[in-house]
C-alpha atoms as a PDB file:
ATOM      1  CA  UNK A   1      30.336   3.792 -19.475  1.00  0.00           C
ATOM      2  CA  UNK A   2      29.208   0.670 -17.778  1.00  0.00           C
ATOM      3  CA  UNK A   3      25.512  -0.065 -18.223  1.00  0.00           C
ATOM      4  CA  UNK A   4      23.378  -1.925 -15.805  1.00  0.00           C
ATOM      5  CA  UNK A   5      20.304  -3.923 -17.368  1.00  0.00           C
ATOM      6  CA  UNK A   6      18.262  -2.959 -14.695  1.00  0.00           C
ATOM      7  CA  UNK A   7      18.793   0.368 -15.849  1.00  0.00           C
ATOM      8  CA  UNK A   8      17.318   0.228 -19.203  1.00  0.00           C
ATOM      9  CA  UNK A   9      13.975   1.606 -20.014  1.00  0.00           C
ATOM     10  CA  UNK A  10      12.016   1.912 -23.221  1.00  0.00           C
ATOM     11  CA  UNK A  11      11.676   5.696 -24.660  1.00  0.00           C
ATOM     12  CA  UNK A  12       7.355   4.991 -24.457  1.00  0.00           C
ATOM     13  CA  UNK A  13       7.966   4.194 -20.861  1.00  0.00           C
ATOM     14  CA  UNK A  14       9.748   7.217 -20.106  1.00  0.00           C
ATOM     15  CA  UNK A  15       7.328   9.418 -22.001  1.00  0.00           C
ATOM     16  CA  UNK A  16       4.477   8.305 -20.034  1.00  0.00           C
ATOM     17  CA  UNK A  17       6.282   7.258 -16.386  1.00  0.00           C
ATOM     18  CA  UNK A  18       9.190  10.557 -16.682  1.00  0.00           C
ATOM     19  CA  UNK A  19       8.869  10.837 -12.661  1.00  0.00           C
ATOM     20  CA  UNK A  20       8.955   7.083 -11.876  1.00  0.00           C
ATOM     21  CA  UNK A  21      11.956   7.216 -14.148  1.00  0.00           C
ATOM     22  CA  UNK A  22      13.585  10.116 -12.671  1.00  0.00           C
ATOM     23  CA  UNK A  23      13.177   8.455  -9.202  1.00  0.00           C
ATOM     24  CA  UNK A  24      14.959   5.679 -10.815  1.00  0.00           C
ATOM     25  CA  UNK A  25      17.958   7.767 -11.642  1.00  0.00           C
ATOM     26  CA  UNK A  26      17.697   9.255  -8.340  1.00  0.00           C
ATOM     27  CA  UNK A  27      17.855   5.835  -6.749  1.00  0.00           C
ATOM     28  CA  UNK A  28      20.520   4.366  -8.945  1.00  0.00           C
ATOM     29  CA  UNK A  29      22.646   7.736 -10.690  1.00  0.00           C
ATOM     30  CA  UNK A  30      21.531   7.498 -13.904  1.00  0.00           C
ATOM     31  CA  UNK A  31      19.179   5.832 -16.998  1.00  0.00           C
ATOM     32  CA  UNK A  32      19.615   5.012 -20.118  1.00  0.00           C
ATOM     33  CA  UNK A  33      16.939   5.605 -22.325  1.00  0.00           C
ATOM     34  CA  UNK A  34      15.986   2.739 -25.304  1.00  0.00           C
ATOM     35  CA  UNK A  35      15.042   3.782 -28.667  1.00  0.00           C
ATOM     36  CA  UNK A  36      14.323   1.314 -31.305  1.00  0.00           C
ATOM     37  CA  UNK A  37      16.321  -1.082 -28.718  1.00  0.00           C
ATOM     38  CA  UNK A  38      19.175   0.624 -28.559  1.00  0.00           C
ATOM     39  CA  UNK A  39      20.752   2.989 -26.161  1.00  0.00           C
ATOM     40  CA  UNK A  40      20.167   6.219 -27.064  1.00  0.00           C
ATOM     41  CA  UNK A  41      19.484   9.242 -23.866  1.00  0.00           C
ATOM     42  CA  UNK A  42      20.917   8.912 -20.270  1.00  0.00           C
ATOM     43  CA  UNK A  43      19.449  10.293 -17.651  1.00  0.00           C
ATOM     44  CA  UNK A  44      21.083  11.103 -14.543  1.00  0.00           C
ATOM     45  CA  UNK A  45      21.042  13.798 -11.868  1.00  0.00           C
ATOM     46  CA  UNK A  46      22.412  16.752 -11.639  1.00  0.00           C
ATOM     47  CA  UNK A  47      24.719  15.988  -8.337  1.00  0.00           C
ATOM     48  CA  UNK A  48      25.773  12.827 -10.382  1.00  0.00           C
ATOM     49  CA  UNK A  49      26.476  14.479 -13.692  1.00  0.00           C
ATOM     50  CA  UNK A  50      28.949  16.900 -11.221  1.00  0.00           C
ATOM     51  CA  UNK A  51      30.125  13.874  -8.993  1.00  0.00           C
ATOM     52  CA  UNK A  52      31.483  12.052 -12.454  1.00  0.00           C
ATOM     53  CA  UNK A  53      32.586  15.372 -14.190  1.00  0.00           C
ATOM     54  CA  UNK A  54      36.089  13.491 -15.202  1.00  0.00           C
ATOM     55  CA  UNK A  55      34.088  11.126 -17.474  1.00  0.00           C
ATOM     56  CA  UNK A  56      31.743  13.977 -19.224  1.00  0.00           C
ATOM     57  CA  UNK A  57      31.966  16.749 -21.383  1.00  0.00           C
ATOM     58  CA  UNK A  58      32.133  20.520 -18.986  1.00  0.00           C
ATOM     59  CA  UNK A  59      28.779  20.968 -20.308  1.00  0.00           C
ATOM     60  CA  UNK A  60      27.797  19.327 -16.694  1.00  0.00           C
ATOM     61  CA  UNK A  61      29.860  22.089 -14.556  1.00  0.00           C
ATOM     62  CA  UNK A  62      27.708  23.563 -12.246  1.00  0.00           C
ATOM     63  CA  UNK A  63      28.761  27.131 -12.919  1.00  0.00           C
ATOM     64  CA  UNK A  64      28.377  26.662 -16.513  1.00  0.00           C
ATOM     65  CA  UNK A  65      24.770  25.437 -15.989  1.00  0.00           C
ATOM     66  CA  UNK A  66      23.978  28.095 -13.856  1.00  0.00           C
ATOM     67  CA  UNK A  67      24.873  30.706 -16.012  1.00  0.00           C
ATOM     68  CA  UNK A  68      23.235  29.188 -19.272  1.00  0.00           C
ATOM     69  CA  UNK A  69      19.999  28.889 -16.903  1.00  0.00           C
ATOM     70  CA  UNK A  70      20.526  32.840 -15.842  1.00  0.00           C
ATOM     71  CA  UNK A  71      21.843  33.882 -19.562  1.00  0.00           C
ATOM     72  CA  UNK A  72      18.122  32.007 -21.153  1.00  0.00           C
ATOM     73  CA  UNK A  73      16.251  33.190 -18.344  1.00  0.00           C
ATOM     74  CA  UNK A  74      17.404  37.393 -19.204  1.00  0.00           C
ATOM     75  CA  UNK A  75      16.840  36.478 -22.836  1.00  0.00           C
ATOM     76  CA  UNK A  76      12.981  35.530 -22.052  1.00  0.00           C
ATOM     77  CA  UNK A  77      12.257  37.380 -18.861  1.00  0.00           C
ATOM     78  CA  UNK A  78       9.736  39.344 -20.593  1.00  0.00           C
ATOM     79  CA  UNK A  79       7.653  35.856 -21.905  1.00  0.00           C
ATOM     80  CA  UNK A  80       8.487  33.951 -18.797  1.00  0.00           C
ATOM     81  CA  UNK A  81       7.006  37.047 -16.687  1.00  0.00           C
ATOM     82  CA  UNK A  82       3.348  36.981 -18.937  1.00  0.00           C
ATOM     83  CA  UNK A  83       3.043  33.004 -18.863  1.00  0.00           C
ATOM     84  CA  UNK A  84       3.439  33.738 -14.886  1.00  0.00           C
ATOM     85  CA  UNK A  85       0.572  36.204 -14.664  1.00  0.00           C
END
């Protein structure tokens, strides 16, 4: 994975700025996330993760995603439903 500079930013920076560094993988595909100076998380979107399927593990396929999401979501309907009331 190629890494652009500008895409680097600091795990306190992401804590506190998460949306102005999701925009940032928005604008650009993807983040990668500093800890201790080192490259640690990437972010990237969800269209991008599909778009470079080839190059990542199927745990980006669509499908599979959206059937995690629906398996997590029948497993804690009942305390998803009370934190919604």
């Amino acid at each position: 994975m190629l890494v652009d500079t500008q895409n680097l930013v600091p795990i306190s920076e992401a804590n506190q700025s998460f949306s102005r560094v999701a925009r940032m993988a928005d604008e650009r595909g993807s983040v990668v996330i500093l800890r201790n100076n080192k490259p640690s998380y990437v972010l990237t979107t969800f269209n991008q993760a599909s778009h470079d399927k080839n190059e990542q593990d199927d745990v980006f396929d669509p499908e599979y995603v959206t059937q995690l999401g629906r398996q997590l979501i029948d497993q804690h309907r009942a305390t998803l439903e009370a934190l919604a009331h």
